[in-house]
N, C-alpha and C. Protein backbone atom coordinates (compact mmCIF):
# COMPACT_ATOMS: atom_id res chain seq x y z
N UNK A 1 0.82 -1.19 0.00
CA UNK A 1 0.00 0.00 0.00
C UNK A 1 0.86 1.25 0.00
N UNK A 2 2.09 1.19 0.93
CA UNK A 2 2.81 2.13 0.50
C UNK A 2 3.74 2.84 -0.73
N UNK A 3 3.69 2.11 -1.53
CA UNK A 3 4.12 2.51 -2.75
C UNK A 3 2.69 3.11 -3.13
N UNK A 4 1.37 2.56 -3.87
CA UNK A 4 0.48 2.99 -3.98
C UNK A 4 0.66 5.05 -3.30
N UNK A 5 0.55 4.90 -2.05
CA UNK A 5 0.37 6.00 -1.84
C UNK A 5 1.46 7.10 -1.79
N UNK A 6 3.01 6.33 -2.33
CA UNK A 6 3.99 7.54 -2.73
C UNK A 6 3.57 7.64 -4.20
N UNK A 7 3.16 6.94 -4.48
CA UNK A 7 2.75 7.08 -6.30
C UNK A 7 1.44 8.46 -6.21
N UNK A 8 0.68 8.23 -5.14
CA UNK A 8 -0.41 9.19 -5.51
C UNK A 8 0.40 10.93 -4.94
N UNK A 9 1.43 10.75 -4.05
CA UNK A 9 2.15 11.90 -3.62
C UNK A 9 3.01 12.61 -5.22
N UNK A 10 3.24 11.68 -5.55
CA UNK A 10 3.60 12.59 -6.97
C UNK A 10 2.99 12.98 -8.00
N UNK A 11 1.93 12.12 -7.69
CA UNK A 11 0.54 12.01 -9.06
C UNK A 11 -0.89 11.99 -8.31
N UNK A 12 -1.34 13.20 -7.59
CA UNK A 12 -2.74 12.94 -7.44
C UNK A 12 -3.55 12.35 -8.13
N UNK A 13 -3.41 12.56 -9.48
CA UNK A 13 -4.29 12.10 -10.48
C UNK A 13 -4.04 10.94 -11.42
N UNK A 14 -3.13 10.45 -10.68
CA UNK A 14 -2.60 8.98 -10.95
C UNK A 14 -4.01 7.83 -11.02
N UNK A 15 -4.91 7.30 -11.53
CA UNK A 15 -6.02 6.98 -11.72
C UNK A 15 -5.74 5.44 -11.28
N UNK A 16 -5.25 4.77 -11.54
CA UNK A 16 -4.55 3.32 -11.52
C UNK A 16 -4.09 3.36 -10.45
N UNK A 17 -3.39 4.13 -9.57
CA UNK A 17 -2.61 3.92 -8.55
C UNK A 17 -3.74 4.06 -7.36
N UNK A 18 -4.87 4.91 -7.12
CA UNK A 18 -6.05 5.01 -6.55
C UNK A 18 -6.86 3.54 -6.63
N UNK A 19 -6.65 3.14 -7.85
CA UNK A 19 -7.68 1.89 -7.92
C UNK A 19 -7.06 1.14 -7.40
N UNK A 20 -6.15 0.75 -7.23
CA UNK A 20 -4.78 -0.57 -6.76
C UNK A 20 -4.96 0.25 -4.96
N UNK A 21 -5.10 1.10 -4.79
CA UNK A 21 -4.51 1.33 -3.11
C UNK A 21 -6.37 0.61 -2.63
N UNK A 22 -7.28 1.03 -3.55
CA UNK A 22 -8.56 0.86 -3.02
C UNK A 22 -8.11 -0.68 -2.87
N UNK A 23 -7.81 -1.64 -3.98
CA UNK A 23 -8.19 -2.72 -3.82
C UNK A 23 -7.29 -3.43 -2.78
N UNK A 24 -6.33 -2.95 -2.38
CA UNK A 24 -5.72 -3.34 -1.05
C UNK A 24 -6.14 -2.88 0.34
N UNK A 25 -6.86 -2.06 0.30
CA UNK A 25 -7.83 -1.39 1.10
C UNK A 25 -8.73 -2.40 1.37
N UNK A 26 -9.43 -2.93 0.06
CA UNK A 26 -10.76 -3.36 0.45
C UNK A 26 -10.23 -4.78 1.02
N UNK A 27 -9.37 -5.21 0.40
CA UNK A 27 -8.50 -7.01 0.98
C UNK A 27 -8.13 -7.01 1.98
N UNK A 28 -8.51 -5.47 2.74
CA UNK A 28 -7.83 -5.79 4.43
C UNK A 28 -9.48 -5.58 5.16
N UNK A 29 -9.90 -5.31 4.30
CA UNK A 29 -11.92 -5.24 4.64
C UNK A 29 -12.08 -3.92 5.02
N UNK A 30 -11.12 -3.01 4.46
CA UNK A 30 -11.61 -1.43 4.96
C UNK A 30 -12.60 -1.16 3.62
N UNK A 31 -13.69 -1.46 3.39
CA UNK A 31 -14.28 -0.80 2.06
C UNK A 31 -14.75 0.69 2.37
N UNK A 32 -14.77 1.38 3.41
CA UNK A 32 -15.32 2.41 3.18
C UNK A 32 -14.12 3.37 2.81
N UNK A 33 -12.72 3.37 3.22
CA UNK A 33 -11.61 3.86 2.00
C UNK A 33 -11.29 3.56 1.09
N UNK A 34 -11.65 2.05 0.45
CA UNK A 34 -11.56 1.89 -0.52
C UNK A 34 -12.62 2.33 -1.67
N UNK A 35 -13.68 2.47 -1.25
CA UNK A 35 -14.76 3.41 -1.92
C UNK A 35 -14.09 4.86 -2.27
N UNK A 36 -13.71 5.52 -1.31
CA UNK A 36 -13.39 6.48 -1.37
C UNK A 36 -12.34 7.07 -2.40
N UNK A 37 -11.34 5.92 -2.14
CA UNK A 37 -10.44 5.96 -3.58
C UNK A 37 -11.03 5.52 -5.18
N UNK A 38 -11.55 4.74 -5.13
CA UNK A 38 -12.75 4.17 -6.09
C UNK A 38 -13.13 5.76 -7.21
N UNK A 39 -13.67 5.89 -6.18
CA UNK A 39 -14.66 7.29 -6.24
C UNK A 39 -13.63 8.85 -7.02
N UNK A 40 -12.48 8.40 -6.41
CA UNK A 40 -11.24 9.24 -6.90
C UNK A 40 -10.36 9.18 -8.20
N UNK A 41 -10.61 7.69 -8.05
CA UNK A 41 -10.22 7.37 -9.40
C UNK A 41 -11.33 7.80 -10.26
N UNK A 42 -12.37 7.58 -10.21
CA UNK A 42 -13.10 7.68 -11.54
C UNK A 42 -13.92 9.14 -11.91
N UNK A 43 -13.48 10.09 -11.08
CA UNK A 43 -13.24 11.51 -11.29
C UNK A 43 -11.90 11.63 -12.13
N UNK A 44 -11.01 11.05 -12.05
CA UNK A 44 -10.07 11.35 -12.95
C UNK A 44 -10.59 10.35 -14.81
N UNK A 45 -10.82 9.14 -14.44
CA UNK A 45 -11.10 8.14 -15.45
C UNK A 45 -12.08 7.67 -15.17
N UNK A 46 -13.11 8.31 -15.68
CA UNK A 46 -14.44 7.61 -15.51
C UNK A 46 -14.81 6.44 -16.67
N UNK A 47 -14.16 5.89 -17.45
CA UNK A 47 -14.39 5.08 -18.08
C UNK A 47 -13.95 3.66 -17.99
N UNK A 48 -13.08 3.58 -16.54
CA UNK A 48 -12.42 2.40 -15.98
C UNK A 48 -13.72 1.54 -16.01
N UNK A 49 -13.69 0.68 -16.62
CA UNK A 49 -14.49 -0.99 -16.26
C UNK A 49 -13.64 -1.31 -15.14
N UNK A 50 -12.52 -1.47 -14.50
CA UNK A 50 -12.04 -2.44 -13.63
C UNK A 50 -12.37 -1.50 -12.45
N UNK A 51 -12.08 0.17 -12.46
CA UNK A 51 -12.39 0.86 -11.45
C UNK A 51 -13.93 0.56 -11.01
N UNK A 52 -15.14 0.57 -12.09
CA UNK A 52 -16.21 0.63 -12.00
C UNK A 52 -16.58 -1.03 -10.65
N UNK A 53 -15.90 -2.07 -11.37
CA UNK A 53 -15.79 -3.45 -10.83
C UNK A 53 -15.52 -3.70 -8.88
N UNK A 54 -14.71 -2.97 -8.88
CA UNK A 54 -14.06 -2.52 -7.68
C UNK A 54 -14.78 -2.33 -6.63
N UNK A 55 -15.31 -0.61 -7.12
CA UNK A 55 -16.05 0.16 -6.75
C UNK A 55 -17.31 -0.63 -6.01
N UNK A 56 -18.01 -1.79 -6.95
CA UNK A 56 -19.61 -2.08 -6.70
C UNK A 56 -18.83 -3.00 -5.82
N UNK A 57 -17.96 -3.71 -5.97
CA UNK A 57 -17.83 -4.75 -5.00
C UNK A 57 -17.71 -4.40 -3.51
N UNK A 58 -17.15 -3.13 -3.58
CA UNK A 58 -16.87 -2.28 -2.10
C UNK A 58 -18.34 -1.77 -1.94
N UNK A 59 -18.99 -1.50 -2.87
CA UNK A 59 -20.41 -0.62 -2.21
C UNK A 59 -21.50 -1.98 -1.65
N UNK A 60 -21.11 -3.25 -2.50
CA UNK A 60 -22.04 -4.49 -1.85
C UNK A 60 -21.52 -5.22 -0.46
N UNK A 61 -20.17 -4.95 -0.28
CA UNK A 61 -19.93 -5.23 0.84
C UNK A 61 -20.30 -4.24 2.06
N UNK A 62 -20.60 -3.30 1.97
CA UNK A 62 -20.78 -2.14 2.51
C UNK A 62 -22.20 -2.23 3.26
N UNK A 63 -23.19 -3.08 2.10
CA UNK A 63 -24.49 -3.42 2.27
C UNK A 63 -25.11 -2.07 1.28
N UNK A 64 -24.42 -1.49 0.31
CA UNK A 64 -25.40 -0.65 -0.71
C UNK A 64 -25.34 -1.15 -1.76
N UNK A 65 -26.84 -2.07 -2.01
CA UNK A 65 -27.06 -3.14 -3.32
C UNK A 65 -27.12 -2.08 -4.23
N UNK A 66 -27.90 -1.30 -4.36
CA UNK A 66 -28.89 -0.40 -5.23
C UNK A 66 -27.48 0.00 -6.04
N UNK A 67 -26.63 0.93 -5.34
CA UNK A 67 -25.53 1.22 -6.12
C UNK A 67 -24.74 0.64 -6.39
N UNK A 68 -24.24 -0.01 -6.04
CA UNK A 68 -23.50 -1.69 -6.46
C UNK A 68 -23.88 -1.79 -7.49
N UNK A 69 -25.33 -2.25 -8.02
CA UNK A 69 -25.70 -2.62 -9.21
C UNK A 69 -25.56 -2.04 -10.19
N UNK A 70 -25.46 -0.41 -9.93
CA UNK A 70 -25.44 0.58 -10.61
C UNK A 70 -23.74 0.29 -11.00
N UNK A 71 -23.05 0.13 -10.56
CA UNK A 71 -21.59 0.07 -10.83
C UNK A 71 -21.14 -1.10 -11.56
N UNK A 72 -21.88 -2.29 -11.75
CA UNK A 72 -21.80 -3.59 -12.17
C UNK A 72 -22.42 -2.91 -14.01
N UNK A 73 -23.62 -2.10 -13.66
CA UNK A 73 -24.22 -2.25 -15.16
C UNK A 73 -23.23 -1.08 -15.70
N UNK A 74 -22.61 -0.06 -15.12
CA UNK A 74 -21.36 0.57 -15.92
C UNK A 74 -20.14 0.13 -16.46
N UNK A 75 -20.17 -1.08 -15.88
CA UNK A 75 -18.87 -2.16 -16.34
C UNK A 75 -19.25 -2.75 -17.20
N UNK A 76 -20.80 -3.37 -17.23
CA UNK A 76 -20.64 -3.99 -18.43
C UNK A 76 -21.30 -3.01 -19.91
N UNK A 77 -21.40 -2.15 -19.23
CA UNK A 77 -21.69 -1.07 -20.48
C UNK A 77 -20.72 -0.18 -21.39
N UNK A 78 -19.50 -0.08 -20.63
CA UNK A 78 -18.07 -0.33 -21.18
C UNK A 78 -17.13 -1.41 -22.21
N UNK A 79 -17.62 -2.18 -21.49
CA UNK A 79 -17.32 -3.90 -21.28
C UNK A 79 -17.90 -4.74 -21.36
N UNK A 80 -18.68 -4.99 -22.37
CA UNK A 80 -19.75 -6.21 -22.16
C UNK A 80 -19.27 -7.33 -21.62
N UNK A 81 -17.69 -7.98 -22.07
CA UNK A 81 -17.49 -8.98 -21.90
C UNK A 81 -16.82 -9.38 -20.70
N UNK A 82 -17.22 -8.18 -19.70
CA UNK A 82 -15.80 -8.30 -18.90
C UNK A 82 -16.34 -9.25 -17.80
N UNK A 83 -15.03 -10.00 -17.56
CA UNK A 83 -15.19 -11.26 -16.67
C UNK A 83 -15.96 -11.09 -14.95
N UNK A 84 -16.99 -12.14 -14.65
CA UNK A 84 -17.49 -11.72 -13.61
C UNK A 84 -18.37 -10.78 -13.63
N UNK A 85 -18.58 -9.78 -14.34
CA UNK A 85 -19.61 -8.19 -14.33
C UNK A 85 -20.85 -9.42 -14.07
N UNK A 86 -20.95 -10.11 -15.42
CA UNK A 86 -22.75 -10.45 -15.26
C UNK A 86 -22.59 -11.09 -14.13
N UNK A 87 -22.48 -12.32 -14.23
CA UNK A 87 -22.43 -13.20 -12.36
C UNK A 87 -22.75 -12.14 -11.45
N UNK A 88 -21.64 -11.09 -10.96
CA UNK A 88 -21.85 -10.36 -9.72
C UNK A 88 -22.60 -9.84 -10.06
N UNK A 89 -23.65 -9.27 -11.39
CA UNK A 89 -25.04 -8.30 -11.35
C UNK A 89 -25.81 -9.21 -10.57
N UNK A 90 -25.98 -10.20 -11.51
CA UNK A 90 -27.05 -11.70 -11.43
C UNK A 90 -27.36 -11.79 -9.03
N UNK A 91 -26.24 -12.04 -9.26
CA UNK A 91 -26.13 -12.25 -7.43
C UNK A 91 -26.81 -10.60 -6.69
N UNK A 92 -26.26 -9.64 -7.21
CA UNK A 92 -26.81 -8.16 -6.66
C UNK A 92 -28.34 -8.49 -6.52
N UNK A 93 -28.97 -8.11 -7.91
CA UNK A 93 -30.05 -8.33 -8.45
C UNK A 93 -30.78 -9.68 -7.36
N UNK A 94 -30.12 -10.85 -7.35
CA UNK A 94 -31.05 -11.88 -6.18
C UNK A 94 -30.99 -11.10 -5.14
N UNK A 95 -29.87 -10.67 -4.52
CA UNK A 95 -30.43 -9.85 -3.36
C UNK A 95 -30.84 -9.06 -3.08
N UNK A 96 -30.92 -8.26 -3.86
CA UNK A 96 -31.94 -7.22 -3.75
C UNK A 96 -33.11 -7.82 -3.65
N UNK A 97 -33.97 -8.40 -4.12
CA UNK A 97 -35.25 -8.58 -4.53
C UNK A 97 -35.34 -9.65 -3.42
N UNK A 98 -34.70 -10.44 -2.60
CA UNK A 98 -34.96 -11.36 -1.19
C UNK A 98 -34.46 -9.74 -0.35
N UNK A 99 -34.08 -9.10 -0.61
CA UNK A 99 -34.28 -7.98 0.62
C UNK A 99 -35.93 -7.17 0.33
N UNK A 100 -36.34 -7.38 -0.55
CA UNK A 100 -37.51 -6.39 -1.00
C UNK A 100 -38.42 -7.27 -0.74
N UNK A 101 -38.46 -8.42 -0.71
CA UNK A 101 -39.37 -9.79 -0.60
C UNK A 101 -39.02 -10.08 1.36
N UNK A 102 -38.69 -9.07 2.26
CA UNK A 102 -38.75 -9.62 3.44
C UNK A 102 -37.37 -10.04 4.31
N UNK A 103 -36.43 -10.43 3.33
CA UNK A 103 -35.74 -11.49 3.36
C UNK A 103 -34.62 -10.77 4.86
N UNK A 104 -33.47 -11.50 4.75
CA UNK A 104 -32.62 -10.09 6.10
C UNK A 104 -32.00 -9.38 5.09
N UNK A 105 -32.01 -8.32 6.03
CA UNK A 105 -31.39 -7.14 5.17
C UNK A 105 -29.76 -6.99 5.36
N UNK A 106 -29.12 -6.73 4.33
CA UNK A 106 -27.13 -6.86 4.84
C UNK A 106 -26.72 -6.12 6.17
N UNK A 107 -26.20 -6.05 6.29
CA UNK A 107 -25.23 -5.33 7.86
C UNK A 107 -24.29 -4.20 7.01
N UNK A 108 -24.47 -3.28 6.50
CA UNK A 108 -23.29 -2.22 6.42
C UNK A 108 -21.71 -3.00 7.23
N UNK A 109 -20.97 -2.48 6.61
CA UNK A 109 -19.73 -3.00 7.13
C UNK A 109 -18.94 -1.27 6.71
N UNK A 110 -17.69 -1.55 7.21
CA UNK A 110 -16.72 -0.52 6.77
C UNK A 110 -16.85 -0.05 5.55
C-alpha cells in the first residue's frame, strides 16, 4: 500500500494507482476507503471498467445493493465482456429482490 500512496504523492491524479490502493484497502476489509479511492479514481477516469468493478464490490460489501448494481451495469456497459460483471449483477439483483421480498437485510460493514 505504501508505494500505492507515494505514487499518488507525486501524481494525485494517478487513476490506476487510486484503484490498486482501493483494492488493497478493500482485501484488508476497509471498504469504506476503498470506496473512497474508487470514487477518486473515476473523477479522474471515468471510463475504468475495472475501477467501475471494484467500486460495486466495495459498495455491496458495505451493504449498498442499489448502487452496487449501478456500478456492475457501468462495467458492463463499457465492457460487455468483462469477466465476472454479469455473475456479480445476477447475485446483486437476487439480493436485492430477497431484501424487498422480506428477506434479512445486509449489515453495512466498513
Amino acid at each position: 500500500m505504501d508505494s500505492y500512496a507515494r505514487a499518488l504523492e507525486i501524481d494525485p491524479l494517478f487513476a490506476r494507482a487510486r484503484t490498486n490502493l482501493g483494492r488493497a484497502l478493500a482485501a484488508q476489509g476497509h471498504h469504506r476507503e476503498a470506496t473512497a479511492q474508487y470514487w477518486a479514481a473515476l473523477a479522474v477516469r471515468s471510463n475504468d471498467p475495472d475501477t467501475h468493478f471494484y467500486l460495486g464490490q466495495s459498495l455491496a460489501a458495505r451493504g449498498w445493493l442499489d448502487p452496487a448494481t449501478v456500478q456492475m451495469q457501468a462495467v458492463l456497459c463499457l465492457d460487455p465482456a468483462y469477466p465476472d460483471a454479469e455473475a456479480t449483477l445476477s447475485a446483486l439483483r437476487r439480493a436485492t429482490a430477497a431484501g424487498s421480498q422480506g428477506g434479512a437485510s445486509p449489515a453495512r460493514s466498513r
